[in-house]
N, C-alpha and C. Protein backbone atom coordinates (compact mmCIF):
# COMPACT_ATOMS: atom_id res chain seq x y z
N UNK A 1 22.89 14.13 22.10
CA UNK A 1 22.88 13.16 21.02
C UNK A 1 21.48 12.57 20.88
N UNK A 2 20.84 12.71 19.71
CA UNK A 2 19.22 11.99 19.28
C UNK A 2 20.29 10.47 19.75
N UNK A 3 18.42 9.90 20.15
CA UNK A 3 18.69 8.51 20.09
C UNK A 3 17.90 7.72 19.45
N UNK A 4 18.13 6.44 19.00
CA UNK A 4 18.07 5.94 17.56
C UNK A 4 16.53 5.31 18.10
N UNK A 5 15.51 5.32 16.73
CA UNK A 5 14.09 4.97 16.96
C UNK A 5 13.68 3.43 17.50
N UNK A 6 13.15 3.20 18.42
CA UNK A 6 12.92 1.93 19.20
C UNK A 6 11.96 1.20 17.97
N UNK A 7 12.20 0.45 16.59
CA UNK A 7 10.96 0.25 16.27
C UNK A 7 10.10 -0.57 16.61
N UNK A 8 10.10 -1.34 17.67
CA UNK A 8 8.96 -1.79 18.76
C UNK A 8 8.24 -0.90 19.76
N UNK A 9 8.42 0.45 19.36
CA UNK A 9 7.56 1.16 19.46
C UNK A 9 6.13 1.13 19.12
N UNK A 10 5.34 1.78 19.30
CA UNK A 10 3.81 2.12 18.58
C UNK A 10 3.99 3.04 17.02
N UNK A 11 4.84 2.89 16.73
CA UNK A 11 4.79 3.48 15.52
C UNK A 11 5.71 2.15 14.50
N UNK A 12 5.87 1.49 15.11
CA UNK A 12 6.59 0.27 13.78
C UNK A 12 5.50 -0.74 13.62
N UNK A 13 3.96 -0.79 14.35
CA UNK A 13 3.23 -2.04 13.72
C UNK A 13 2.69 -1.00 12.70
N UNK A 14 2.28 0.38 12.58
CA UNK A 14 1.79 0.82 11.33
C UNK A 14 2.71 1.23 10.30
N UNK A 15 4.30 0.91 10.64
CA UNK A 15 5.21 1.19 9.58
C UNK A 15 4.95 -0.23 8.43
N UNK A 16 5.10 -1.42 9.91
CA UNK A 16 5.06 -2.97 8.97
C UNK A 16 3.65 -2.78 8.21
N UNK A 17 2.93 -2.39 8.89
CA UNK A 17 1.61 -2.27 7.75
C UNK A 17 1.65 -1.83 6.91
N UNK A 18 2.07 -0.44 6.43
CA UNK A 18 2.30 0.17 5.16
C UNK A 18 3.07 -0.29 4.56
N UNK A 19 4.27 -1.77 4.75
CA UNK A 19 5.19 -2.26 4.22
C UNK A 19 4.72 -3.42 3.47
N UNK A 20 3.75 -4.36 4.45
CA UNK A 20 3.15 -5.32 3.77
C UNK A 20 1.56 -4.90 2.99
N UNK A 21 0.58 -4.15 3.49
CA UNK A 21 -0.09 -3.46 3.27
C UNK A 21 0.13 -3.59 1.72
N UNK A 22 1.11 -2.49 1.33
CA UNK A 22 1.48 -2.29 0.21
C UNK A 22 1.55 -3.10 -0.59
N UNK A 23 2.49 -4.38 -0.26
CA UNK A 23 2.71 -5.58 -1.40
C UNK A 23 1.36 -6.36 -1.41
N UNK A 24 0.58 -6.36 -0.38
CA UNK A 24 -0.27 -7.13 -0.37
C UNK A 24 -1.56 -6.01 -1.36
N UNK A 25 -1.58 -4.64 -0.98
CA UNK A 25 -2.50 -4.31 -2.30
C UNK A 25 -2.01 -4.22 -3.59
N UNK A 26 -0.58 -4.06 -3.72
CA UNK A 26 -0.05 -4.37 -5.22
C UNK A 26 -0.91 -6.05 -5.60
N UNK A 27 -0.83 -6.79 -4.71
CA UNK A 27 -1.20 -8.18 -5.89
C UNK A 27 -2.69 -8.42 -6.08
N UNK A 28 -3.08 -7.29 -4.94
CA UNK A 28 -4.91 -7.22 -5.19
C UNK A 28 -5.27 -6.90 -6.10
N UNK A 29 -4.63 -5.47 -6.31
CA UNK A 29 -4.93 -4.72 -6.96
C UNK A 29 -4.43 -5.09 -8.90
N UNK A 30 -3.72 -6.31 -8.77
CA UNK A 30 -3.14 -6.44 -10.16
C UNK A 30 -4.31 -7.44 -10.28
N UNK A 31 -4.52 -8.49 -9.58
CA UNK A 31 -5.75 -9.39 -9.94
C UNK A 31 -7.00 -8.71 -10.34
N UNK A 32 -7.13 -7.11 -9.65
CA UNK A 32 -8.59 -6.86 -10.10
C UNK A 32 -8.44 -6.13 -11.39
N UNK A 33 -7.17 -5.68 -11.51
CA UNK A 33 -6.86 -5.06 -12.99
C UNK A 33 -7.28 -5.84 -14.11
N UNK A 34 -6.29 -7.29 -13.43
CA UNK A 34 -6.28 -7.71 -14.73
C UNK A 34 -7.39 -8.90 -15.42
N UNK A 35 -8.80 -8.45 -13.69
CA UNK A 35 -9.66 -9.26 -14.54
C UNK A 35 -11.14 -7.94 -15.30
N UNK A 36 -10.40 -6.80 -14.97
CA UNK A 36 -11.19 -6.06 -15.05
C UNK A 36 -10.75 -5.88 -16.92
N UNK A 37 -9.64 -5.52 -17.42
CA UNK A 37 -9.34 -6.21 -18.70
C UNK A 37 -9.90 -7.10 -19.52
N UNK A 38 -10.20 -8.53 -18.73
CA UNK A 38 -10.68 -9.28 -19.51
C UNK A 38 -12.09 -9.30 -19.75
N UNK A 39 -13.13 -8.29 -18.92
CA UNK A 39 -14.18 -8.05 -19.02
C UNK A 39 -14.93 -8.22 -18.36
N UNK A 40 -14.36 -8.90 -17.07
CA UNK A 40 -15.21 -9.89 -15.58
C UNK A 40 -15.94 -8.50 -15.12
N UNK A 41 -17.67 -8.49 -14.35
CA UNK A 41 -18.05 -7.73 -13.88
C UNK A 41 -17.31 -7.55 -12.21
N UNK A 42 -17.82 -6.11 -11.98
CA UNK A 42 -16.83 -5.42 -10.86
C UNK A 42 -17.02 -6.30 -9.68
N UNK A 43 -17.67 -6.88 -9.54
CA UNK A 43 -18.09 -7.51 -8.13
C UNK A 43 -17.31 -8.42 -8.12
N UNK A 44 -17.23 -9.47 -8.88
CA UNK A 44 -16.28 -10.45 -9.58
C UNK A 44 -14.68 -10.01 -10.01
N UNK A 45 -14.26 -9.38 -10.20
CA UNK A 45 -13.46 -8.80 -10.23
C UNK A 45 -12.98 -8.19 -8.78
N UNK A 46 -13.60 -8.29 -8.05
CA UNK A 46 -12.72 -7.23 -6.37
C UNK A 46 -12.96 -8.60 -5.59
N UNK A 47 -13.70 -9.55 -5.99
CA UNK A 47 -14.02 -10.99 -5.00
C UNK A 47 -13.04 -11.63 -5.45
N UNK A 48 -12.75 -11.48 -6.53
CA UNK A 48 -11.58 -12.48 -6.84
C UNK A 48 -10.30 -12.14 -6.31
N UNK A 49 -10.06 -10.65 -6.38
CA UNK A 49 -8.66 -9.87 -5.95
C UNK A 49 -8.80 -9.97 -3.90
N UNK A 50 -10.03 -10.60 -4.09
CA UNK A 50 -9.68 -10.06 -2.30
C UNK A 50 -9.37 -11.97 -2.20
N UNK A 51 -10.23 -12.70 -2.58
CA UNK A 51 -9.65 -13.83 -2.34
C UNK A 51 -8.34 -14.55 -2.52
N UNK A 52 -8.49 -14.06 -3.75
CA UNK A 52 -6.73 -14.69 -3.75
C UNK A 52 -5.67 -14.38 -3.22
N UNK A 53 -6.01 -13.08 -2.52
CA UNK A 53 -4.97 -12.13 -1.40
C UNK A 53 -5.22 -12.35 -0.10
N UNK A 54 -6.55 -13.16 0.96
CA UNK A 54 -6.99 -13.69 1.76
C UNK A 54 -5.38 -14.30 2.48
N UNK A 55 -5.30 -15.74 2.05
CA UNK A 55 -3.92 -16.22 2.88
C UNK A 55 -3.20 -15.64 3.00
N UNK A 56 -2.56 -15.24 1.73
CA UNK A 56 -1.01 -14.37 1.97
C UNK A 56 -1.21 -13.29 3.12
N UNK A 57 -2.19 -12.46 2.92
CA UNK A 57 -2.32 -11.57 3.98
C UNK A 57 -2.45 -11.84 5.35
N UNK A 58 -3.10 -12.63 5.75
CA UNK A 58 -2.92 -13.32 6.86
C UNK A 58 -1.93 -13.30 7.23
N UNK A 59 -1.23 -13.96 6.51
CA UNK A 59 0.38 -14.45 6.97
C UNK A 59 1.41 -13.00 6.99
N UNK A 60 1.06 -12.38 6.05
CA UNK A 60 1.82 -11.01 6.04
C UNK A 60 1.43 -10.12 7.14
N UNK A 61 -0.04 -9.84 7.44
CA UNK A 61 -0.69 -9.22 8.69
C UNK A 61 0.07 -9.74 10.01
N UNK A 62 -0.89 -10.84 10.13
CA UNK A 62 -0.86 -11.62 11.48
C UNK A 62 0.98 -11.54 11.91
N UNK A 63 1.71 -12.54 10.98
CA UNK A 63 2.80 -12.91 11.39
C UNK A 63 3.74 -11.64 11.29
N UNK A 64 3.94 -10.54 10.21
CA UNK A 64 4.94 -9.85 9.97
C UNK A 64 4.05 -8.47 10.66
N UNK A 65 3.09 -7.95 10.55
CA UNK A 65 2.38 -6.53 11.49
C UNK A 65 1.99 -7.02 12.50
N UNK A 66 1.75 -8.04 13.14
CA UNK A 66 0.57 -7.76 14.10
C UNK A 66 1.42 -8.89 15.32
N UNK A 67 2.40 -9.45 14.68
CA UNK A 67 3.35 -10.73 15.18
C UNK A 67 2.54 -12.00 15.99
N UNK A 68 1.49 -12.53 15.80
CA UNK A 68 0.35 -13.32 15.97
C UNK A 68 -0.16 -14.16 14.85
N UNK A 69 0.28 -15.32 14.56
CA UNK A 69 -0.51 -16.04 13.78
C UNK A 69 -1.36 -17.09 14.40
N UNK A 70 -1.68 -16.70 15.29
CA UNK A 70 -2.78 -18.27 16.19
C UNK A 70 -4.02 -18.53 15.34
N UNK A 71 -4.09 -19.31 14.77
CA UNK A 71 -5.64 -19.71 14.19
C UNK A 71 -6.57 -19.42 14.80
N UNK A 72 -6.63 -19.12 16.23
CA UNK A 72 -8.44 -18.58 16.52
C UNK A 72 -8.64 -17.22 15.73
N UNK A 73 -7.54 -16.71 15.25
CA UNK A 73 -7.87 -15.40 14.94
C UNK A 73 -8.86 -15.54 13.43
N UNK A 74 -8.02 -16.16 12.87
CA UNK A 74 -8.56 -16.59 11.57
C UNK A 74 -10.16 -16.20 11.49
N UNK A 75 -11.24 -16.58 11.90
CA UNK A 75 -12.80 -16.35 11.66
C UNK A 75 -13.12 -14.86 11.84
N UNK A 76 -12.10 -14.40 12.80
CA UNK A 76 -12.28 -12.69 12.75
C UNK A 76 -11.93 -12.10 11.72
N UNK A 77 -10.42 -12.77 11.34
CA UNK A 77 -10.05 -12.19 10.06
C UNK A 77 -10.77 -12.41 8.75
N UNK A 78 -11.33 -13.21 8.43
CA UNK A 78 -12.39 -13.58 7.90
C UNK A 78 -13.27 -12.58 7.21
N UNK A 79 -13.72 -12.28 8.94
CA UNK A 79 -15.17 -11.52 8.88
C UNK A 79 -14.62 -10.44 8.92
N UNK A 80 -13.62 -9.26 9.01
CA UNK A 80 -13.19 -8.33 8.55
C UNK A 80 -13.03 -8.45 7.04
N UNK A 81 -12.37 -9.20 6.67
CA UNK A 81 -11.89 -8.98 5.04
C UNK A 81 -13.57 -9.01 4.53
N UNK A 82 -14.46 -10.07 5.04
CA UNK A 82 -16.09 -9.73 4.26
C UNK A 82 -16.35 -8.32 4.20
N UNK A 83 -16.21 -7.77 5.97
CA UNK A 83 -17.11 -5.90 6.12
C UNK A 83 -16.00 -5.39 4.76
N UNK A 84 -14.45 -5.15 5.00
CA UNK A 84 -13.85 -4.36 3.86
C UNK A 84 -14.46 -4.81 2.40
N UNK A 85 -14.80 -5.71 2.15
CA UNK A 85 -15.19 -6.31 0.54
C UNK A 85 -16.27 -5.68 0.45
N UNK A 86 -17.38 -5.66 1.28
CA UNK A 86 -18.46 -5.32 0.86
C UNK A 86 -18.48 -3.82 0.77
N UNK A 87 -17.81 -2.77 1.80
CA UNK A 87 -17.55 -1.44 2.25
C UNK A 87 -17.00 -1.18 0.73
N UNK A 88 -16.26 -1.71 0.32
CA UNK A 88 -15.02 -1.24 -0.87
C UNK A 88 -15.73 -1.41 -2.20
N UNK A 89 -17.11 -2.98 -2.30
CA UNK A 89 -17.51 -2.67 -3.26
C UNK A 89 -18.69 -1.59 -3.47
N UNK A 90 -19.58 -1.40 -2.43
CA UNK A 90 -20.59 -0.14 -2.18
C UNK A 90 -20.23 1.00 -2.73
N UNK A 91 -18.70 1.53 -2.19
CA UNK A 91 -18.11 2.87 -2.73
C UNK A 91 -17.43 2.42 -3.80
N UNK A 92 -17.21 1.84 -4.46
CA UNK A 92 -17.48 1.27 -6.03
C UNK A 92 -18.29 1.56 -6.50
N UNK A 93 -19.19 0.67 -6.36
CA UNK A 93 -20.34 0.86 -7.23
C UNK A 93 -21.23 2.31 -7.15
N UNK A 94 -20.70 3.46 -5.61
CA UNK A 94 -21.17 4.62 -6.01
C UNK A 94 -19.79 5.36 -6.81
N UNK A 95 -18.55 5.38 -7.01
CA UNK A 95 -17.80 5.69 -7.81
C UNK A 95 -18.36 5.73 -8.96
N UNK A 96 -18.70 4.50 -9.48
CA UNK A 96 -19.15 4.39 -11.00
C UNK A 96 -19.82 5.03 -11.34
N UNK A 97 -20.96 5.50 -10.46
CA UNK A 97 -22.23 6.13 -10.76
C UNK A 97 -21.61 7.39 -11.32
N UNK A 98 -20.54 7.75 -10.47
CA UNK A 98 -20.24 9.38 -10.51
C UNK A 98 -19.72 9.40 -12.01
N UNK A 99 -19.55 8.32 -12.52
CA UNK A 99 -18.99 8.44 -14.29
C UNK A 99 -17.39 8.34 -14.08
N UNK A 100 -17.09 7.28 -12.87
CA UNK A 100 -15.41 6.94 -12.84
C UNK A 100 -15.11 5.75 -13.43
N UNK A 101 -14.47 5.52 -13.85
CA UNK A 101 -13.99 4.63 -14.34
C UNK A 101 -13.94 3.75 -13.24
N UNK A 102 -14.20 2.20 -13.53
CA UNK A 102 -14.18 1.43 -12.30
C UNK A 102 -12.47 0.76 -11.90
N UNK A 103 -11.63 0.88 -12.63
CA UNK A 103 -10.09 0.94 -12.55
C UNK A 103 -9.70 1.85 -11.52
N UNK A 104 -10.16 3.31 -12.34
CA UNK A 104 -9.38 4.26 -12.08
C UNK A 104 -10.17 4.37 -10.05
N UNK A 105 -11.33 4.20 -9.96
CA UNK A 105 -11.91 4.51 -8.94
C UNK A 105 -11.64 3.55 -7.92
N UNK A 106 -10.88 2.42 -7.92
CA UNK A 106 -10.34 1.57 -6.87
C UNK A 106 -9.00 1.87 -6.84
N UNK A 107 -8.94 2.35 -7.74
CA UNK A 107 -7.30 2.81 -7.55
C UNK A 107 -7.19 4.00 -6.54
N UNK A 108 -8.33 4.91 -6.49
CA UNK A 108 -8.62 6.01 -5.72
C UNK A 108 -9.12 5.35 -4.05
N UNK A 109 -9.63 4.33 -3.87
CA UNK A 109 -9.85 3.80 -2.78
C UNK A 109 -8.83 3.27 -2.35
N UNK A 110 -8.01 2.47 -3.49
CA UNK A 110 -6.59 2.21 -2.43
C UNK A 110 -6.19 2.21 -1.28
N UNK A 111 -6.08 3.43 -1.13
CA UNK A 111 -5.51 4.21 0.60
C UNK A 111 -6.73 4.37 1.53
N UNK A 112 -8.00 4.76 1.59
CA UNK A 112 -9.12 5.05 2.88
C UNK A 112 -9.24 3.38 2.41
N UNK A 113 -9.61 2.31 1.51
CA UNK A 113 -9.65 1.00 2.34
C UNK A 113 -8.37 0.03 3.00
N UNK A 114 -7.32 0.41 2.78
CA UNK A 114 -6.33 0.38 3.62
C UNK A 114 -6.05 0.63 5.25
N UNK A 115 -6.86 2.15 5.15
CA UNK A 115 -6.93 2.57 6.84
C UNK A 115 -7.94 1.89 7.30
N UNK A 116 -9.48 1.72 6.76
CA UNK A 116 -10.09 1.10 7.14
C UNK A 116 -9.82 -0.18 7.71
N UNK A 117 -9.00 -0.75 6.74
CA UNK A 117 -8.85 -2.28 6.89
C UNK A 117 -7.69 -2.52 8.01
N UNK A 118 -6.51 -1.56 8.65
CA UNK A 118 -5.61 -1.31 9.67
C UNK A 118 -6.41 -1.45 10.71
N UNK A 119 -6.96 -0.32 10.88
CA UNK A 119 -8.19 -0.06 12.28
C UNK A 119 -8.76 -1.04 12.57
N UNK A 120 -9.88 -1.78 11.28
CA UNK A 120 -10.41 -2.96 11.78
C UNK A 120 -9.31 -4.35 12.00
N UNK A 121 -8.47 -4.23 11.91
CA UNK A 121 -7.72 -5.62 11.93
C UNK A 121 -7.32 -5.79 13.56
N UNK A 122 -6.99 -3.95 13.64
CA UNK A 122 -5.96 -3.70 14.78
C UNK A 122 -7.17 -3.96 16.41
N UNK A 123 -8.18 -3.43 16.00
CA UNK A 123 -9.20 -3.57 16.80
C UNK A 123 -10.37 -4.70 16.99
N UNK A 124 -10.08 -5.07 15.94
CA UNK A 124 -11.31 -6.70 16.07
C UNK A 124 -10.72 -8.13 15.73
N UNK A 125 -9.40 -8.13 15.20
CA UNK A 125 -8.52 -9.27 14.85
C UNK A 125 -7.54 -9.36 15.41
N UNK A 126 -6.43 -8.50 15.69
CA UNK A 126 -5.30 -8.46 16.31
C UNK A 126 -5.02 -7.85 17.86
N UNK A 127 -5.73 -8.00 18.24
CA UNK A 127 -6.14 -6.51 19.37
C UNK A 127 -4.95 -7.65 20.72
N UNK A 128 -5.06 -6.50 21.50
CA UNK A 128 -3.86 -7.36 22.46
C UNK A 128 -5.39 -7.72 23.25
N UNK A 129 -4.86 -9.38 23.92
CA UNK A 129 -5.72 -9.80 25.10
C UNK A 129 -5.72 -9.22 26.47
């Protein structure tokens, strides 16, 4: 008889990640849509979508993936979400070059700044003591 999956295993903090992950780039990703619509330049447009997604994520990371919400973490988390912002707008702004649409080309980053942003959370923010 199989026996049923432990998900406190090593494979359920990257399940919760792809769970919150997800909702949390759905509302990024609608803020940068929908200031990219109104005409806001790209930089402005992914600063705004990462900020206003800053807390919630925290709370979705820390407390629901990573099961840790202690405030010392906070300044790490911080300074991760800066390296991903800046990483995400670089390959942006070389997307564009390539003649992508700047929508369509964060929509294509989606997923590699996602892993990026797992790895670094898992290793410089959440890491066990």
């Amino acid at each position: 008889m199989a026996s049923v999956p432990d998900f406190r295993s090593g494979l359920a903090r990257p399940l919760r990640f792809l769970l919150a992950g997800g909702l949390n780039t759905l509302f990024g990703f609608a803020i940068f849509g929908a200031l990219v619509w109104t005409g806001w330049p790209t930089w402005a447009c992914l600063l705004a979508g990462n900020l206003a997604g800053t807390a919630f994520n925290f709370l979705t990371l820390g407390g629901y993936v990573f099961r840790d919400l202690h405030h010392r973490r906070l300044p790490r988390f911080l300074a991760v979400y800066g390296m991903v912002y800046l990483l995400n707008l670089g390959l942006l702004a070389m997307a564009q070059r390539m003649a992508f649409d700047r929508l369509l080309a964060q929509f294509c980053l989606l997923i590699p700044m996602a892993a990026i942003s797992y790895v670094l959370m898992s290793r410089m923010v959440f890491r066990s003591q």
